[in-house]
PDB file of N, CA and C in Angstrom:
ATOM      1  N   UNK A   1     -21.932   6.072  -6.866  1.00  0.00           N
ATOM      2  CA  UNK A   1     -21.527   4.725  -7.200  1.00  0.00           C
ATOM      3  C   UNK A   1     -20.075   4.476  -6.795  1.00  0.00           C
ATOM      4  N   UNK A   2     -18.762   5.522  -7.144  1.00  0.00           N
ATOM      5  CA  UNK A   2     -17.603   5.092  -6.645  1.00  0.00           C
ATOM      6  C   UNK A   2     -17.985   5.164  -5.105  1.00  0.00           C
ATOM      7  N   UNK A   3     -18.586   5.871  -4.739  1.00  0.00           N
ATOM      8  CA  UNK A   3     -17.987   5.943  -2.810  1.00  0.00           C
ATOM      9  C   UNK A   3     -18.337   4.432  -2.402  1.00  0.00           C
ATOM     10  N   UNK A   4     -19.802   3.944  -3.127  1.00  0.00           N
ATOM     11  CA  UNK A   4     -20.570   2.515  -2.413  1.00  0.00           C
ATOM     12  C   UNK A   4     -19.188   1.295  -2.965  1.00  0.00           C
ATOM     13  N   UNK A   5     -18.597   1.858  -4.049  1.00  0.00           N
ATOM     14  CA  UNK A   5     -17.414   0.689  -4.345  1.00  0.00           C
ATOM     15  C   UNK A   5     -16.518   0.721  -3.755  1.00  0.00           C
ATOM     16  N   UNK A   6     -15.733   1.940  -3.183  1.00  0.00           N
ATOM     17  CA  UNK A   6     -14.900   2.223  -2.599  1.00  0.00           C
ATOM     18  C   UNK A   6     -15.355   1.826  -0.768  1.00  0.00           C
ATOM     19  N   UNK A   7     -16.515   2.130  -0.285  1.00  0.00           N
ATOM     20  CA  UNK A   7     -16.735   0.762   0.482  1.00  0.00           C
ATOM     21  C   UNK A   7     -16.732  -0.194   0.781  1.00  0.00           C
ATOM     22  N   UNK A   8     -17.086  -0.658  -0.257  1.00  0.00           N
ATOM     23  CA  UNK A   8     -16.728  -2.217  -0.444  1.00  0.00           C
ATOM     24  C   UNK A   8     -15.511  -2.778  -0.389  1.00  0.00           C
ATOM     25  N   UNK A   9     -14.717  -1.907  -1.009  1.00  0.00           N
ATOM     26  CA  UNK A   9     -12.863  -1.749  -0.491  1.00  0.00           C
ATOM     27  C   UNK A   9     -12.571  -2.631   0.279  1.00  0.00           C
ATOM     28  N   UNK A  10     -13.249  -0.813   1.360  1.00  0.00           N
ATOM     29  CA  UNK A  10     -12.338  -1.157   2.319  1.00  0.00           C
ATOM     30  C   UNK A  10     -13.091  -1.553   3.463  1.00  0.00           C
ATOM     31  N   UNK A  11     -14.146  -2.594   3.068  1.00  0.00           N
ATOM     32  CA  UNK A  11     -14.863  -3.526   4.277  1.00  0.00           C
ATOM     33  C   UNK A  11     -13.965  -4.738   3.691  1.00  0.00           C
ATOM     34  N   UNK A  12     -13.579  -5.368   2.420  1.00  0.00           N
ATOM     35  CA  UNK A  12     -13.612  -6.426   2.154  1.00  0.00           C
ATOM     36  C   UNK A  12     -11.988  -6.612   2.115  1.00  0.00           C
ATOM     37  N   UNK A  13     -11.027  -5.801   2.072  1.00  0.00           N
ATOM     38  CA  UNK A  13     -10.095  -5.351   1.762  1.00  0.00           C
ATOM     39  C   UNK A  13      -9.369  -6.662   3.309  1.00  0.00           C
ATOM     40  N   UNK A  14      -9.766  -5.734   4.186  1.00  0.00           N
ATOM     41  CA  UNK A  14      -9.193  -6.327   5.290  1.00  0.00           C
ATOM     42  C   UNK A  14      -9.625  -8.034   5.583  1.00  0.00           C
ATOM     43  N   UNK A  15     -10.707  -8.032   5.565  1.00  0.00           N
ATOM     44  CA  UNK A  15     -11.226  -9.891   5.557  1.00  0.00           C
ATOM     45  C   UNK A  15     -10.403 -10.471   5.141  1.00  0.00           C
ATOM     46  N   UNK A  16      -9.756 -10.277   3.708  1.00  0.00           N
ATOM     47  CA  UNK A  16      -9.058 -10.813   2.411  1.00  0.00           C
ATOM     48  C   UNK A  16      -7.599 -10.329   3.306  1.00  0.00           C
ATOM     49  N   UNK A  17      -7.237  -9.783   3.996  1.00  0.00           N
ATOM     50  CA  UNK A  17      -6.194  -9.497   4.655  1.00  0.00           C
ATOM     51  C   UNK A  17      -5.694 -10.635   6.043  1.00  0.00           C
ATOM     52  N   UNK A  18      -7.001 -10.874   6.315  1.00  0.00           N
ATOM     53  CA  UNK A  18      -6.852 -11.617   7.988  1.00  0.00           C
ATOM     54  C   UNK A  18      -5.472 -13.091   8.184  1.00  0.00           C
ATOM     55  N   UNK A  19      -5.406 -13.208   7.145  1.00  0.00           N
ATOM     56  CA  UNK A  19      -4.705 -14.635   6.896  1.00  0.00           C
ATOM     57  C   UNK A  19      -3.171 -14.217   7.249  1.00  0.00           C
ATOM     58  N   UNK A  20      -3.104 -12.861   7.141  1.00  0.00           N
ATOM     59  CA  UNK A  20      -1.350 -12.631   6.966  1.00  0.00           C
ATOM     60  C   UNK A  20      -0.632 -11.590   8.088  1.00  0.00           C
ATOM     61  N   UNK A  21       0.155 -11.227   8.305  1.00  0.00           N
ATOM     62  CA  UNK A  21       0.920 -10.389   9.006  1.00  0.00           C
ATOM     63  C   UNK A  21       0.733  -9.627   8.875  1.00  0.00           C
ATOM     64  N   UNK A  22      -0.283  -8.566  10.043  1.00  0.00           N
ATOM     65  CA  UNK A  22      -1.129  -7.540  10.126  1.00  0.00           C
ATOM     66  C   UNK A  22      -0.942  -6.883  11.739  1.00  0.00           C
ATOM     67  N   UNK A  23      -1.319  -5.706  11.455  1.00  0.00           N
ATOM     68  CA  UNK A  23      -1.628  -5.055  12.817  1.00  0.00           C
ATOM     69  C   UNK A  23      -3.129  -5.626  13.153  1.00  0.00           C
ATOM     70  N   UNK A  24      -3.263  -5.582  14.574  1.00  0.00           N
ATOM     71  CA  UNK A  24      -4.691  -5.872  15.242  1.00  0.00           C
ATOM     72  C   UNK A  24      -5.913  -5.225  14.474  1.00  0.00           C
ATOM     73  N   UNK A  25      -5.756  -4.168  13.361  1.00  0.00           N
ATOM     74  CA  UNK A  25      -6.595  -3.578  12.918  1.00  0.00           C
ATOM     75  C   UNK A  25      -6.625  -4.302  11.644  1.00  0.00           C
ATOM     76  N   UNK A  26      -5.914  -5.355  11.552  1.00  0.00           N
ATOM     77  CA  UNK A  26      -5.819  -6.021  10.271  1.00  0.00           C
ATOM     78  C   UNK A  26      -5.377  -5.171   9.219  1.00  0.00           C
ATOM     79  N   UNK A  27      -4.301  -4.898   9.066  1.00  0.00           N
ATOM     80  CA  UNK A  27      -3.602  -3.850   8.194  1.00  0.00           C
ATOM     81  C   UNK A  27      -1.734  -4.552   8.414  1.00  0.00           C
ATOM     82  N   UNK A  28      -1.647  -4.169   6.850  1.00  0.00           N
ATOM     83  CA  UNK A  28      -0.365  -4.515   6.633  1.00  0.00           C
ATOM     84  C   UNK A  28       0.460  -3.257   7.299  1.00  0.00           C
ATOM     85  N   UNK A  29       1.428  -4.089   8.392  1.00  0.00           N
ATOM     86  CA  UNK A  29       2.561  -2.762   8.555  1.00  0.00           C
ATOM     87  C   UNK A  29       3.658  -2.368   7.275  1.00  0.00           C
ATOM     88  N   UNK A  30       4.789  -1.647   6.999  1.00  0.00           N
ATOM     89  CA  UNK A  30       4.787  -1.227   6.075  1.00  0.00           C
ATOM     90  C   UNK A  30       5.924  -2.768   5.321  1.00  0.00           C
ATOM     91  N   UNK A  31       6.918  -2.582   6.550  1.00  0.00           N
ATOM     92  CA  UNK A  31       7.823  -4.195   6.807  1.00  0.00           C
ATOM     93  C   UNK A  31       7.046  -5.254   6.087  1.00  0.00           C
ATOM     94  N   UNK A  32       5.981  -5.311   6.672  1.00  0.00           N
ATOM     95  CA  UNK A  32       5.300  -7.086   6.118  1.00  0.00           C
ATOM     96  C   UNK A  32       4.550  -7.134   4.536  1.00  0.00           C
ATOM     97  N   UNK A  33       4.344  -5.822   4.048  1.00  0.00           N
ATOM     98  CA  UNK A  33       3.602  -5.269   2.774  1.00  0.00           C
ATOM     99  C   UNK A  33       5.342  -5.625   2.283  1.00  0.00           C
ATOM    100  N   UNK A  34       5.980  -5.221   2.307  1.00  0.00           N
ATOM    101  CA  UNK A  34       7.655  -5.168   1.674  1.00  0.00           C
ATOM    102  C   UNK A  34       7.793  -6.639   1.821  1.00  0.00           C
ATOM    103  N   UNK A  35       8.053  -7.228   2.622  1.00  0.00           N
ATOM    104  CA  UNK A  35       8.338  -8.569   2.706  1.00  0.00           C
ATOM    105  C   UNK A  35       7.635  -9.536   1.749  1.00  0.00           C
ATOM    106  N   UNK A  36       5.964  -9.268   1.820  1.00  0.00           N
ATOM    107  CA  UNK A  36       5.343  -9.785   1.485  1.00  0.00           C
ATOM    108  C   UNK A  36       4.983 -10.084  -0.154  1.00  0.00           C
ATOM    109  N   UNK A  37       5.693  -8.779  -0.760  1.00  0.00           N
ATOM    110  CA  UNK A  37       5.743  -8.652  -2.099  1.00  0.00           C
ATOM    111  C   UNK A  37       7.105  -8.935  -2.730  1.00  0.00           C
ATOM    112  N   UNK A  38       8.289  -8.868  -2.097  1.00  0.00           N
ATOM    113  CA  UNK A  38       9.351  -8.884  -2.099  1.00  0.00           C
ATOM    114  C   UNK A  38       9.347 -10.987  -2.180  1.00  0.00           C
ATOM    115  N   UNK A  39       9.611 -11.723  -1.464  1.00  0.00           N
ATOM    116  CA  UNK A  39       9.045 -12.739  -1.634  1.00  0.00           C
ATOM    117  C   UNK A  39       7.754 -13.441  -1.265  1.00  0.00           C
ATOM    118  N   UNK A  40       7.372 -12.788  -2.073  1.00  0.00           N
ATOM    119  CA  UNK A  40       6.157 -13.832  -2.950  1.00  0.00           C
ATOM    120  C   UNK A  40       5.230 -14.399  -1.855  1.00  0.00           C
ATOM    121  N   UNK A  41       5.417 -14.219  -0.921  1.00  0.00           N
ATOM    122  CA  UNK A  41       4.592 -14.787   0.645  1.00  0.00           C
ATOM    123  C   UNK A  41       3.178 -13.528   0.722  1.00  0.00           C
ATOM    124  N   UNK A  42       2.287 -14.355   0.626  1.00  0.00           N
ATOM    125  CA  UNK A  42       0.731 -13.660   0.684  1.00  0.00           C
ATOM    126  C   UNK A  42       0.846 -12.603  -0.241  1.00  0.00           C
ATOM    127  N   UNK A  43       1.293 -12.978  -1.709  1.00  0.00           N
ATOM    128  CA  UNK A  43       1.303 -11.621  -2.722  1.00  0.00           C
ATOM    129  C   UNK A  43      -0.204 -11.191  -3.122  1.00  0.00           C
ATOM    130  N   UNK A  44      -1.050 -12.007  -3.011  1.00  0.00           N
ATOM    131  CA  UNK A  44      -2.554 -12.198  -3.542  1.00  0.00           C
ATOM    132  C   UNK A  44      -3.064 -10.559  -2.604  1.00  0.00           C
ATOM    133  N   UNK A  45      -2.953 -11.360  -1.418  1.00  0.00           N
ATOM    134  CA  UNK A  45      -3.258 -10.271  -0.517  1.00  0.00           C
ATOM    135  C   UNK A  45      -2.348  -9.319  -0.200  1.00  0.00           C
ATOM    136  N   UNK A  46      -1.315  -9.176  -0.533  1.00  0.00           N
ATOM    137  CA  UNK A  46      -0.526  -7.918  -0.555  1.00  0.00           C
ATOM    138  C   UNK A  46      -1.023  -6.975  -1.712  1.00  0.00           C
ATOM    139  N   UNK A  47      -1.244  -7.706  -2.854  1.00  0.00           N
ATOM    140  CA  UNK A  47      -1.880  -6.771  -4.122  1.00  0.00           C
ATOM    141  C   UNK A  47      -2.944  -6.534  -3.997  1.00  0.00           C
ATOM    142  N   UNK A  48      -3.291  -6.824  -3.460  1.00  0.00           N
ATOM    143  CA  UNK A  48      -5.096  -6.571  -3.280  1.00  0.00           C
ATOM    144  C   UNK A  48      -5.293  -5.074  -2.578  1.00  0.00           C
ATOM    145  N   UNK A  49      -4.718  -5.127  -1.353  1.00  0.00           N
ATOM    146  CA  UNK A  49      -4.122  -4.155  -0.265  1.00  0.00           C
ATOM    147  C   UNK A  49      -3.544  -2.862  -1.444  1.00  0.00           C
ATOM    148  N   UNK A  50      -2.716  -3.267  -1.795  1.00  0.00           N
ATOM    149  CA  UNK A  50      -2.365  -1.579  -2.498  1.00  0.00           C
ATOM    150  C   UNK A  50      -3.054  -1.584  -3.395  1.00  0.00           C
ATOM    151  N   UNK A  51      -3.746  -2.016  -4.106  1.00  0.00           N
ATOM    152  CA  UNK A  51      -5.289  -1.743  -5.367  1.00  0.00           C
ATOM    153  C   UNK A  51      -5.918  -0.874  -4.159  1.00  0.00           C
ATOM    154  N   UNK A  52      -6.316  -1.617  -3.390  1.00  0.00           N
ATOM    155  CA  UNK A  52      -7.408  -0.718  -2.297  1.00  0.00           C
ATOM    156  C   UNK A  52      -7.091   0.660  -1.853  1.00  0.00           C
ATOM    157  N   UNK A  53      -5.600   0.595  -1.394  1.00  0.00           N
ATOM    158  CA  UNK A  53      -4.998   1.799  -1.394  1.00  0.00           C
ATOM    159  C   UNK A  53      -4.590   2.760  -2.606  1.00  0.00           C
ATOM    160  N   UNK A  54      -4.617   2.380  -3.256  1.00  0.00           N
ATOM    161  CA  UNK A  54      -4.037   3.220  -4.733  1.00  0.00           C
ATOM    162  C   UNK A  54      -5.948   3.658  -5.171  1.00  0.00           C
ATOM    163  N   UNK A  55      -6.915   2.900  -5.028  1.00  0.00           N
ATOM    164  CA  UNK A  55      -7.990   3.143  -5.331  1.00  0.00           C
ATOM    165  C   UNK A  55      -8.615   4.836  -4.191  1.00  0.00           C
ATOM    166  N   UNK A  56      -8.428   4.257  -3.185  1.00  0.00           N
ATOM    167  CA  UNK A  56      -8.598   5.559  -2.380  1.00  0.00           C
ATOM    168  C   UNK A  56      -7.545   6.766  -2.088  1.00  0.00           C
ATOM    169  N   UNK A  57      -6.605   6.513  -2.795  1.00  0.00           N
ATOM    170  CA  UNK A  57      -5.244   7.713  -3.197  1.00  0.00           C
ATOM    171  C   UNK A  57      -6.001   8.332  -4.349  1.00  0.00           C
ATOM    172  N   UNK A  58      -6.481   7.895  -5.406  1.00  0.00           N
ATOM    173  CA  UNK A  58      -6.747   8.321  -6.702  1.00  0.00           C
ATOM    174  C   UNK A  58      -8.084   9.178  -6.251  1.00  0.00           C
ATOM    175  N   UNK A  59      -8.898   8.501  -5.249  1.00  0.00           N
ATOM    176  CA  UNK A  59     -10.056   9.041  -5.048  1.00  0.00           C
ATOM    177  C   UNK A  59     -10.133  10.521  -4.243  1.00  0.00           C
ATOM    178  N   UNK A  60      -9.125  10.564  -3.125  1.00  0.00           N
ATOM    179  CA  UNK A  60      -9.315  11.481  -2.707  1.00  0.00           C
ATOM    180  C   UNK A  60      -8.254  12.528  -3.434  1.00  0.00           C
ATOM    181  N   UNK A  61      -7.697  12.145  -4.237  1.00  0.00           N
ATOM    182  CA  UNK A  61      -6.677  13.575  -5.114  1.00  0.00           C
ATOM    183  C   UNK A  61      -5.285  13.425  -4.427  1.00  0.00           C
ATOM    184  N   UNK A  62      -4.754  12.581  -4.109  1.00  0.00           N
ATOM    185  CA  UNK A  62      -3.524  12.263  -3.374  1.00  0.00           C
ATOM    186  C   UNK A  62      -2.707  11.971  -4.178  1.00  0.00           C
ATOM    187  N   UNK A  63      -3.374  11.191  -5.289  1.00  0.00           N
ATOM    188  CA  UNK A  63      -2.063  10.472  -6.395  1.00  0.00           C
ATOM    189  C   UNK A  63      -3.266  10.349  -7.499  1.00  0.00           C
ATOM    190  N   UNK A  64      -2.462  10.946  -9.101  1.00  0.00           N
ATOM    191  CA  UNK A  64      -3.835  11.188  -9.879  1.00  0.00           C
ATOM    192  C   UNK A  64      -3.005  10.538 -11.057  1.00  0.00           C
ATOM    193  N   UNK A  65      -2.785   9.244 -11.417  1.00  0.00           N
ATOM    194  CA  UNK A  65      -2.558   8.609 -12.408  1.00  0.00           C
ATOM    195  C   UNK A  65      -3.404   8.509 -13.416  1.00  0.00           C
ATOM    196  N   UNK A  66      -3.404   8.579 -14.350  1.00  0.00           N
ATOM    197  CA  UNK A  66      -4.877   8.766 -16.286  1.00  0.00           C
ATOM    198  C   UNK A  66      -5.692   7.019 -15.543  1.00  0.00           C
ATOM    199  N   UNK A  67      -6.908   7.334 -15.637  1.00  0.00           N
ATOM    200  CA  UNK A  67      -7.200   6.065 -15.189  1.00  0.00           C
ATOM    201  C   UNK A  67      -7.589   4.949 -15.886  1.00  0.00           C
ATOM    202  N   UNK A  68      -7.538   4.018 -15.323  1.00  0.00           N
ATOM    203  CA  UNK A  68      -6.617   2.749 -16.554  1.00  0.00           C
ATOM    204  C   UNK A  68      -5.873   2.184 -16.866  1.00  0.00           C
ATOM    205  N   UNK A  69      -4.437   3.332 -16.580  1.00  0.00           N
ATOM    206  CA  UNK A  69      -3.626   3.246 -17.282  1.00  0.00           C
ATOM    207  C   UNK A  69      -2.127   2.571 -16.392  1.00  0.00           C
ATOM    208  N   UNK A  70      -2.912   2.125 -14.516  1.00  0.00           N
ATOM    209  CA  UNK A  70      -1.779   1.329 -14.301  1.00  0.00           C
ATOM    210  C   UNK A  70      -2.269  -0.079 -13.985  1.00  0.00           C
ATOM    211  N   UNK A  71      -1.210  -1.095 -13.750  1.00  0.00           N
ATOM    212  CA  UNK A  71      -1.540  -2.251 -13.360  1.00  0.00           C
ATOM    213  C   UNK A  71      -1.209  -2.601 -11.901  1.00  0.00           C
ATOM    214  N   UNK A  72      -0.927  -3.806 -11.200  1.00  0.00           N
ATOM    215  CA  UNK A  72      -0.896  -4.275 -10.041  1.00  0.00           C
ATOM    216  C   UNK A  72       0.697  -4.238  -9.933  1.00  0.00           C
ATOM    217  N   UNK A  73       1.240  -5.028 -10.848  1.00  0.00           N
ATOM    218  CA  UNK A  73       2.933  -4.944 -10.894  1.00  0.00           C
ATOM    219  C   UNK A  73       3.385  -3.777 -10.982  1.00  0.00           C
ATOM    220  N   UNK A  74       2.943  -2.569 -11.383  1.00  0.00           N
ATOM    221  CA  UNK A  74       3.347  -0.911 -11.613  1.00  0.00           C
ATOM    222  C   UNK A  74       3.267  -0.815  -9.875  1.00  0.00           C
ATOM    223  N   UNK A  75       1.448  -1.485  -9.646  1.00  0.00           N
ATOM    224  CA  UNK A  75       1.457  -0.423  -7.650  1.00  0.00           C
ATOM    225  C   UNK A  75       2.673  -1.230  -7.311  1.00  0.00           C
ATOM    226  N   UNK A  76       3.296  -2.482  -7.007  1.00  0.00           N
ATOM    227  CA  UNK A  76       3.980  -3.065  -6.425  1.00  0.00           C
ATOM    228  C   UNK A  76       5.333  -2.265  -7.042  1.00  0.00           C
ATOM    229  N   UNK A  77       5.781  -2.618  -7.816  1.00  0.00           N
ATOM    230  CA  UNK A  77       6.774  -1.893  -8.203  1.00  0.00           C
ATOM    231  C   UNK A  77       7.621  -0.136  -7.694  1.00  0.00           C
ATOM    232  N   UNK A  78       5.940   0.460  -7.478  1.00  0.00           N
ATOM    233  CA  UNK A  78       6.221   1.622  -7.196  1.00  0.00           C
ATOM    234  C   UNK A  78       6.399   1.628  -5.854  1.00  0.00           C
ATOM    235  N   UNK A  79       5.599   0.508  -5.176  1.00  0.00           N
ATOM    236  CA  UNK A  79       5.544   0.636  -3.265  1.00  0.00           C
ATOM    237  C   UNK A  79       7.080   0.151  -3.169  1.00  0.00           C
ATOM    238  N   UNK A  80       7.328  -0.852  -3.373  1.00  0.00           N
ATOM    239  CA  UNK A  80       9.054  -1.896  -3.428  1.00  0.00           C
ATOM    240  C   UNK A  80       9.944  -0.468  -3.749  1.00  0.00           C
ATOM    241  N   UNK A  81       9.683   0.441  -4.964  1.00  0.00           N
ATOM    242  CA  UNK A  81      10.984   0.691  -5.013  1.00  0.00           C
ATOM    243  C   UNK A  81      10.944   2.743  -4.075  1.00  0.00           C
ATOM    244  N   UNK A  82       9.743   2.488  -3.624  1.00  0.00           N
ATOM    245  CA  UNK A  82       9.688   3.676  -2.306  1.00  0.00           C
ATOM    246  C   UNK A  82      10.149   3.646  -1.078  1.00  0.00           C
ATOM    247  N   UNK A  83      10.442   1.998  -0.513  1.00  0.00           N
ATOM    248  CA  UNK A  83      10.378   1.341   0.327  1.00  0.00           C
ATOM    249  C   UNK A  83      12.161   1.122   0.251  1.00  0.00           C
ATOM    250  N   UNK A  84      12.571   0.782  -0.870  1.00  0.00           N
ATOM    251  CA  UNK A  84      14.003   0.998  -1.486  1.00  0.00           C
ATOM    252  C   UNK A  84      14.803   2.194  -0.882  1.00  0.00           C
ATOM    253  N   UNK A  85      13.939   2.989  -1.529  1.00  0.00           N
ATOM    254  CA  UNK A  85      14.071   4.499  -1.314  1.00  0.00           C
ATOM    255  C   UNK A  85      14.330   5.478   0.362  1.00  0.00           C
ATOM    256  N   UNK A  86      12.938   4.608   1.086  1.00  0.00           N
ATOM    257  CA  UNK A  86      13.221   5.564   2.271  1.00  0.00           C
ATOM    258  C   UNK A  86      12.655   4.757   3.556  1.00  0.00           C
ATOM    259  N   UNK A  87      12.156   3.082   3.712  1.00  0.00           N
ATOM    260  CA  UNK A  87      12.107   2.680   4.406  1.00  0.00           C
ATOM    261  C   UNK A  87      13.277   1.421   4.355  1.00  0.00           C
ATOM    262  N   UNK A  88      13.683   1.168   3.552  1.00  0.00           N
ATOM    263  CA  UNK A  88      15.087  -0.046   3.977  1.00  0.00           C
ATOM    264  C   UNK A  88      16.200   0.524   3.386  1.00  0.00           C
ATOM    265  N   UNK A  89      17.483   0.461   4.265  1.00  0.00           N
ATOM    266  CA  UNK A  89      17.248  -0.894   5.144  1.00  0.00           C
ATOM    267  C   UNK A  89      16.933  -0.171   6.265  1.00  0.00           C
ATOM    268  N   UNK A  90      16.636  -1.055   7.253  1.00  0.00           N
ATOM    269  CA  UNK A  90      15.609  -0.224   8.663  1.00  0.00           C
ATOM    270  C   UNK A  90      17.159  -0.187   9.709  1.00  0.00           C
ATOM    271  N   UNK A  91      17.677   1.232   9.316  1.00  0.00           N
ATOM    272  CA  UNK A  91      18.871   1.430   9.737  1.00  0.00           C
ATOM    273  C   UNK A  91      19.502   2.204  11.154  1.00  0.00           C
ATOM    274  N   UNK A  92      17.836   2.131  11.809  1.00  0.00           N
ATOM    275  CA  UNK A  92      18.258   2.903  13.160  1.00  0.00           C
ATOM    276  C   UNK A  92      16.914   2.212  14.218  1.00  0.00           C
ATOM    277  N   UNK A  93      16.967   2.056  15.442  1.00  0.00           N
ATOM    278  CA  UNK A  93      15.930   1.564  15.975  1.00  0.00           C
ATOM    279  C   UNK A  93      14.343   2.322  16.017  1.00  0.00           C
ATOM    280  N   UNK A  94      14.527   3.314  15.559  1.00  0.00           N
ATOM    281  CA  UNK A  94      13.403   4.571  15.388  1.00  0.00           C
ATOM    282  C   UNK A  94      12.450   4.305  14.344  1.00  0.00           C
ATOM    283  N   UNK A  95      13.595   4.001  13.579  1.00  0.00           N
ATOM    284  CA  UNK A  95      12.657   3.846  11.768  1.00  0.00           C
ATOM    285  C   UNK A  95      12.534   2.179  11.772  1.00  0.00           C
ATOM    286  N   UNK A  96      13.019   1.155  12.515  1.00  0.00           N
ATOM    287  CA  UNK A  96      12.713  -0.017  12.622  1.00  0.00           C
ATOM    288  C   UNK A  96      11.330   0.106  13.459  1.00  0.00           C
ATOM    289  N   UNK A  97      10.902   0.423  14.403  1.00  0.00           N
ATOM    290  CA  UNK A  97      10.099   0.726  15.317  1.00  0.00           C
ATOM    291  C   UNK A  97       8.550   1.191  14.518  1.00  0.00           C
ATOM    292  N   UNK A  98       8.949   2.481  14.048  1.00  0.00           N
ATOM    293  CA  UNK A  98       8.362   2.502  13.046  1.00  0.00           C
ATOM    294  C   UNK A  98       7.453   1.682  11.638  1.00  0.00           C
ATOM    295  N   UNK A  99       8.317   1.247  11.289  1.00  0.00           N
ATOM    296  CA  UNK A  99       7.825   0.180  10.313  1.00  0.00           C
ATOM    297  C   UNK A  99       7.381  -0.872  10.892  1.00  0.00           C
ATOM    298  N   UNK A 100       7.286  -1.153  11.787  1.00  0.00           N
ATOM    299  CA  UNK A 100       6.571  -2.311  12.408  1.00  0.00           C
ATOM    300  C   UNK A 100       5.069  -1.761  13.096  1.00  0.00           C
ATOM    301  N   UNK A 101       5.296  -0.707  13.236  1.00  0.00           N
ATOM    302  CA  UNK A 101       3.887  -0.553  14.297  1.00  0.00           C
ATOM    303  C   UNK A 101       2.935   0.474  13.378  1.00  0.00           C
ATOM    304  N   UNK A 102       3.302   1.009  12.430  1.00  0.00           N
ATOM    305  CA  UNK A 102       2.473   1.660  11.455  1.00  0.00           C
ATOM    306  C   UNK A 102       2.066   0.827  10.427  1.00  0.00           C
ATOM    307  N   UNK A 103       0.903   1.571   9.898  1.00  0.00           N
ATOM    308  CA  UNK A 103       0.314   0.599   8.800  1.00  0.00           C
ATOM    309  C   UNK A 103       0.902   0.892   7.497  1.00  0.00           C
ATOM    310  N   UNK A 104       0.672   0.200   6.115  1.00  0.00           N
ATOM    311  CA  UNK A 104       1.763   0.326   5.466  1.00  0.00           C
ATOM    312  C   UNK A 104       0.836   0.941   3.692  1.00  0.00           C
ATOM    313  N   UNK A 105      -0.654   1.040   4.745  1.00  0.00           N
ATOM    314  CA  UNK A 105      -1.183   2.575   3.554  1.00  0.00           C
ATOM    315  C   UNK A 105      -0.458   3.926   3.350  1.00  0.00           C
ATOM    316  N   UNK A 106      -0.061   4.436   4.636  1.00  0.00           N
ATOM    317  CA  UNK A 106       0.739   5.926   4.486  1.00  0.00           C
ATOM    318  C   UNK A 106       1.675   5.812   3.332  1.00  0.00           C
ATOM    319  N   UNK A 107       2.632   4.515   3.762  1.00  0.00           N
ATOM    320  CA  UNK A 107       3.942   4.540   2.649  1.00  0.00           C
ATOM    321  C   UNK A 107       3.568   4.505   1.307  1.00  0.00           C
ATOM    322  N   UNK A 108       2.295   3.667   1.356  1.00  0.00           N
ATOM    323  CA  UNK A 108       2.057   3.486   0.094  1.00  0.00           C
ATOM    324  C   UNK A 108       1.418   5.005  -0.582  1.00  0.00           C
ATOM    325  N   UNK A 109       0.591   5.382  -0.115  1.00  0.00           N
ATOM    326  CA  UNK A 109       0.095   6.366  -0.686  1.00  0.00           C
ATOM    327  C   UNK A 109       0.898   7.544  -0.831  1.00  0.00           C
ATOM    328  N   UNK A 110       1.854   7.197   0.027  1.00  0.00           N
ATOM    329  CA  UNK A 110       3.380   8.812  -0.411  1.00  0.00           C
ATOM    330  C   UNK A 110       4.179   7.921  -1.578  1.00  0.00           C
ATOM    331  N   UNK A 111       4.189   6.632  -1.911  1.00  0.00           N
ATOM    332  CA  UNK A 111       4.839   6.487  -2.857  1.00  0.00           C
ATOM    333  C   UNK A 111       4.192   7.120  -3.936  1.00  0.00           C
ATOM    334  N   UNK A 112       2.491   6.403  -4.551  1.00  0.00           N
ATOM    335  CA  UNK A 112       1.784   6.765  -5.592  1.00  0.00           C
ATOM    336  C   UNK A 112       1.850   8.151  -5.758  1.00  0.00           C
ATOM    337  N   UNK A 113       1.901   9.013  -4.569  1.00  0.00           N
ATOM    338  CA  UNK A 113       1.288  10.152  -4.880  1.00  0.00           C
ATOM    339  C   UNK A 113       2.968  11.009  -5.765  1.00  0.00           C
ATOM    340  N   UNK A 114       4.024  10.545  -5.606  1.00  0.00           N
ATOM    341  CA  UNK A 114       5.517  10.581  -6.134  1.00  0.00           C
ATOM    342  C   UNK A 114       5.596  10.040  -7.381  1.00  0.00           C
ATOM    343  N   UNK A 115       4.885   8.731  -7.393  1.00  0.00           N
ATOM    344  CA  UNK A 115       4.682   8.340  -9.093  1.00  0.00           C
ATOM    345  C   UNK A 115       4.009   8.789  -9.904  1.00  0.00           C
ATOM    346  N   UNK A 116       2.736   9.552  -9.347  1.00  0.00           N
ATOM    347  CA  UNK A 116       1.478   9.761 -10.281  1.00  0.00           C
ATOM    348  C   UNK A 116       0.962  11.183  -9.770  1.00  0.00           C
ATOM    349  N   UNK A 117       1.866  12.046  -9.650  1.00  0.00           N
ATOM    350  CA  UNK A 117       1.539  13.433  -8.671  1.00  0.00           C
ATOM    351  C   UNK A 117       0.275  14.181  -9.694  1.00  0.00           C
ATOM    352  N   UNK A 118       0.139  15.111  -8.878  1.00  0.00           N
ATOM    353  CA  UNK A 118      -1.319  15.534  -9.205  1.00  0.00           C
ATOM    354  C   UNK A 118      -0.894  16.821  -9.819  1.00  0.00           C
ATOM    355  N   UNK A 119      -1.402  17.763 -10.764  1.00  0.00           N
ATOM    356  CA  UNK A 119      -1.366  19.366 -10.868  1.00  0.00           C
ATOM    357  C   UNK A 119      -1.635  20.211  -9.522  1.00  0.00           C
ATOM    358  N   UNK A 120      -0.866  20.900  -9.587  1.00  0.00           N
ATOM    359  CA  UNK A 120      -1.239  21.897  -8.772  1.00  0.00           C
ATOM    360  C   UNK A 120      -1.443  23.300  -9.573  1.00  0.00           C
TER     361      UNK A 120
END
């Protein structure tokens, strides 16, 4: 039952994405996920996007938060202040380059997995 939901994800994930500043694969780069939550421009679909991602972080053992127990403003919060952390300001043409042409699941899922780390 999770995998057929977790399908559903990430078929529907991107549709609900098409409207906004995306790579050709319809994916937020990491820049336009930051921007996008940062002011308030396509937040619907920016939150949606890291639910989807935080849903398949949790799933595959990447980031293991008690489940339940976060909300949408926590994922945003945690992506914004990772993004704080080690993608802005975009301070060399490498890591600008970067953030534009990658998608902006990786960042996210190295943030969660920093907020909500797993046992080892």
């Amino acid at each position: 039952m999770k995998k057929i939901a977790l399908s559903i994800v990430v078929i529907i994930v991107p549709v609900l994405l098409a409207q906004t500043q995306l790579l050709p694969g319809r994916y937020f780069t990491p820049m336009a996920l930051y921007d996008a939550l940062k002011n308030k421009s396509a937040e619907p679909n920016a939150r949606f996007y890291l639910i989807g991602v935080y849903d398949l972080s949790q799933e595959t053992g990447q980031s293991c938060a008690t489940r339940g127990t976060t909300k949408p403003e926590q994922l945003e919060q945690v992506y914004m202040s990772y993004m704080d952390a080690h993608g802005v300001p975009r301070d060399t043409l490498a890591t600008h380059a970067q953030l534009e042409t990658q998608t902006a699941a990786g960042y996210a899922v190295r943030a969660f997995s920093e907020a909500w780390p797993c046992q080892k």
